[in-house]
Protein backbone atom coordinates (compact mmCIF):
# COMPACT_ATOMS: atom_id res chain seq x y z
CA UNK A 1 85.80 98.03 84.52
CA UNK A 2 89.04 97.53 86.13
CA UNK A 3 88.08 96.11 89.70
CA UNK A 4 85.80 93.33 88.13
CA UNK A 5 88.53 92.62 85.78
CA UNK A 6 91.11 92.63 88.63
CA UNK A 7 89.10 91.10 91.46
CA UNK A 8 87.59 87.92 88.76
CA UNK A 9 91.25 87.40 87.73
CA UNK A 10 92.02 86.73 91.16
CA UNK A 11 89.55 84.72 91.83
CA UNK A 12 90.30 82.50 88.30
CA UNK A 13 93.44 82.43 89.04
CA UNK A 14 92.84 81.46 92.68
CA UNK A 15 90.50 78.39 91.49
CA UNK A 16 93.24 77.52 88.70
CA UNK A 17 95.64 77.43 91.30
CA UNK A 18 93.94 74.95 93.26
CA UNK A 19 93.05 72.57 90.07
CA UNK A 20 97.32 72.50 89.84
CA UNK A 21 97.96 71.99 93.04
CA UNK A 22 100.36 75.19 93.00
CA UNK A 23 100.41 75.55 96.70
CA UNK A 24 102.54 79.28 96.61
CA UNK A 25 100.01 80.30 93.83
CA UNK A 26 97.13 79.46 95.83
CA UNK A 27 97.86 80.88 99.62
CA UNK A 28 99.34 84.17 97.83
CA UNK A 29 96.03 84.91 95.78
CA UNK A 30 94.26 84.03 98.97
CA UNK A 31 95.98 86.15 100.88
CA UNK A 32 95.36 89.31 98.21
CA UNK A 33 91.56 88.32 97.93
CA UNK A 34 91.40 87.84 101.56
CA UNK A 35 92.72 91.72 102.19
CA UNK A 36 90.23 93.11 99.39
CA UNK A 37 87.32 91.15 100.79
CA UNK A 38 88.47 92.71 104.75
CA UNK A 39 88.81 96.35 103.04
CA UNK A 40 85.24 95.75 101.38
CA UNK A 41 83.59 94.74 104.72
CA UNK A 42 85.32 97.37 106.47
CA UNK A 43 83.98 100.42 104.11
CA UNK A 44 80.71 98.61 103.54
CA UNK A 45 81.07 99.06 99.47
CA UNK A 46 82.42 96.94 96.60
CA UNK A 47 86.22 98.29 95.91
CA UNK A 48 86.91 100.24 92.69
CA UNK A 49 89.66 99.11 90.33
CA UNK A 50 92.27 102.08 92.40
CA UNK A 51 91.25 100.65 95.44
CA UNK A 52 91.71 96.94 94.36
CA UNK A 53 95.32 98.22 92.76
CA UNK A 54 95.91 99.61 96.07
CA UNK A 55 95.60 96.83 98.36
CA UNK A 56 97.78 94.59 95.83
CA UNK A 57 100.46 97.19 95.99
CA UNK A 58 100.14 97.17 99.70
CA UNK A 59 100.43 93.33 99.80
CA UNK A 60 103.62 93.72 97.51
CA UNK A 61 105.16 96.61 100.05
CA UNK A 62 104.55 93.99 103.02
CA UNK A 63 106.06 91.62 101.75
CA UNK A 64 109.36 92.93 100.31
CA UNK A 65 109.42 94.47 103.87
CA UNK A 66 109.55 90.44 104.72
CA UNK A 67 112.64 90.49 102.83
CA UNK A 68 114.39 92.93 103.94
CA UNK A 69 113.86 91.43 107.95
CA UNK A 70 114.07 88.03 106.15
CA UNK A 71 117.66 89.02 105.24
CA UNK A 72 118.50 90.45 108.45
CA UNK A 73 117.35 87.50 110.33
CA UNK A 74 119.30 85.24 108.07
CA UNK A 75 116.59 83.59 106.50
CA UNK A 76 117.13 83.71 102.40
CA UNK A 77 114.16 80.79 102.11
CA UNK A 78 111.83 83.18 103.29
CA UNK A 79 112.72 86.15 101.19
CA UNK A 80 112.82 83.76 98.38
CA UNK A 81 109.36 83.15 99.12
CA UNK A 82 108.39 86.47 99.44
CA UNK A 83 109.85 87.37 96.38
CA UNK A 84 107.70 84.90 94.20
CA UNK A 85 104.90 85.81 95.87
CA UNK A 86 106.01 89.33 94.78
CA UNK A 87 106.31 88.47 91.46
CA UNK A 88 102.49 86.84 91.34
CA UNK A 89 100.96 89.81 92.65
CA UNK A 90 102.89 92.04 90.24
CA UNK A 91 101.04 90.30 87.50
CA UNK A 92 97.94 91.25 88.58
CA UNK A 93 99.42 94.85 88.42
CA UNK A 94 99.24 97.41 84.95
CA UNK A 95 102.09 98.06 83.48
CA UNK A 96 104.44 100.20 85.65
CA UNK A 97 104.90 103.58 84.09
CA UNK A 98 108.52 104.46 83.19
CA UNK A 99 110.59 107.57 84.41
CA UNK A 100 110.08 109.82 81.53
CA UNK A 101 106.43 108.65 81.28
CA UNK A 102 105.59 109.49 84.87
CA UNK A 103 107.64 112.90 84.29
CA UNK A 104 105.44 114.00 81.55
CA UNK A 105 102.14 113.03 83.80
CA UNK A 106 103.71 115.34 86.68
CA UNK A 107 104.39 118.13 84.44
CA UNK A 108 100.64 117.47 83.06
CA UNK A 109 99.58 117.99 87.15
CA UNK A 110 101.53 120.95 87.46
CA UNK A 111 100.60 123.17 84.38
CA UNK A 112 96.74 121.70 85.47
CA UNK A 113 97.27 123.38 89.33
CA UNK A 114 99.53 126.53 87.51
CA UNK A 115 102.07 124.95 90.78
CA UNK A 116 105.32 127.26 90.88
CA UNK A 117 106.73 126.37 94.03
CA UNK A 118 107.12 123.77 96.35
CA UNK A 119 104.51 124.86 98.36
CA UNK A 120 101.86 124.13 95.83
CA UNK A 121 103.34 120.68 96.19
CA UNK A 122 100.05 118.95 97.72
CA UNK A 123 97.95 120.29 95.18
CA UNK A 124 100.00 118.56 92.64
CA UNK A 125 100.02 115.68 94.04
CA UNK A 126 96.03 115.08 94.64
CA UNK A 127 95.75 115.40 90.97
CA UNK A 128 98.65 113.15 90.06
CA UNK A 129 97.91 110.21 92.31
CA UNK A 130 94.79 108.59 91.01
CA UNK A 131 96.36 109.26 87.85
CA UNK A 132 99.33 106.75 88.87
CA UNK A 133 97.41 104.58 90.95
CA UNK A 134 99.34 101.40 90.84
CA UNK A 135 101.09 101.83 87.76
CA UNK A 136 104.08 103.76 90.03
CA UNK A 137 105.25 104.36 93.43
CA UNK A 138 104.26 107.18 95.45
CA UNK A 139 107.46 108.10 97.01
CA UNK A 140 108.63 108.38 93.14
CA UNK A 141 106.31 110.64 92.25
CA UNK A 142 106.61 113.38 95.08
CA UNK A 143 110.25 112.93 94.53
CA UNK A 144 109.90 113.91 90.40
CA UNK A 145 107.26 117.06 91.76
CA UNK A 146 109.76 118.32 94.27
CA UNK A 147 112.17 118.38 91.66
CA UNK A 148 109.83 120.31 89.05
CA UNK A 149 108.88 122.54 91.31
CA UNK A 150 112.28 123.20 93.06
């Protein structure tokens, strides 16, 4: 089960973390468990592994929008911090599909629907998303089925 898997790494890591006295380590796994715990509370249910994927891909998409103000602002310590905090939550993360590989799973979505125009798009895409779920971006994906079905 991936949540369990997910969520208990987190927490390992989290108490590992501590042990070393990597302070970085420690407030960024905090900071992930801290937003699943919130999103558990809030729907009143344990998280699947999607969900759990989800929030961790949320957490990275905060915080390379830290970056990009970081870098506006004139402040490359903090994007450098956000960006190895970035690179700890990506571990946590499946292997990101590849271009050709989420291709093939869009094509798979379409000839499922029987999509032939762009219309269809939305169809599409509520197959194709929990198929992808945090192994590639969103904004990717509806890009590759616009072009299919254009």
């Amino acid at each position: 089960m991936i949540v369990m898997t997910t969520k208990v790494d987190l927490e390992n890591s989290l108490r590992e973390a501590m042990r070393s006295g990597d302070a970085v380590r420690k407030r960024t796994l905090r900071m992930a468990l801290s937003a699943i715990r919130l999103a558990e509370v809030e729907k009143r249910v344990a998280l699947d592994g999607p969900a759990v994927l989800a929030i961790l891909q949320k957490e990275i998409k905060s915080r390379r929008e830290s970056i990009s103000d970081a870098e506006l602002a004139g402040r490359p310590d903090i994007a450098a911090e956000a960006e190895t905090e970035i690179s700890i939550l990506e571990g946590y993360l499946p292997q990101p599909l590849s271009p050709a590989e989420l291709e093939a799973m869009a094509r798979a979505a379409i000839d499922e629907v029987g999509a032939t125009s762009p219309r269809e798009m939305g169809q599409v895409m509520k197959i194709l998303m929990p198929r992808i779920q945090g192994r590639a971006d969103g904004a990717l994906a509806s890009q590759i089925v616009r072009q299919l079905l254009g």
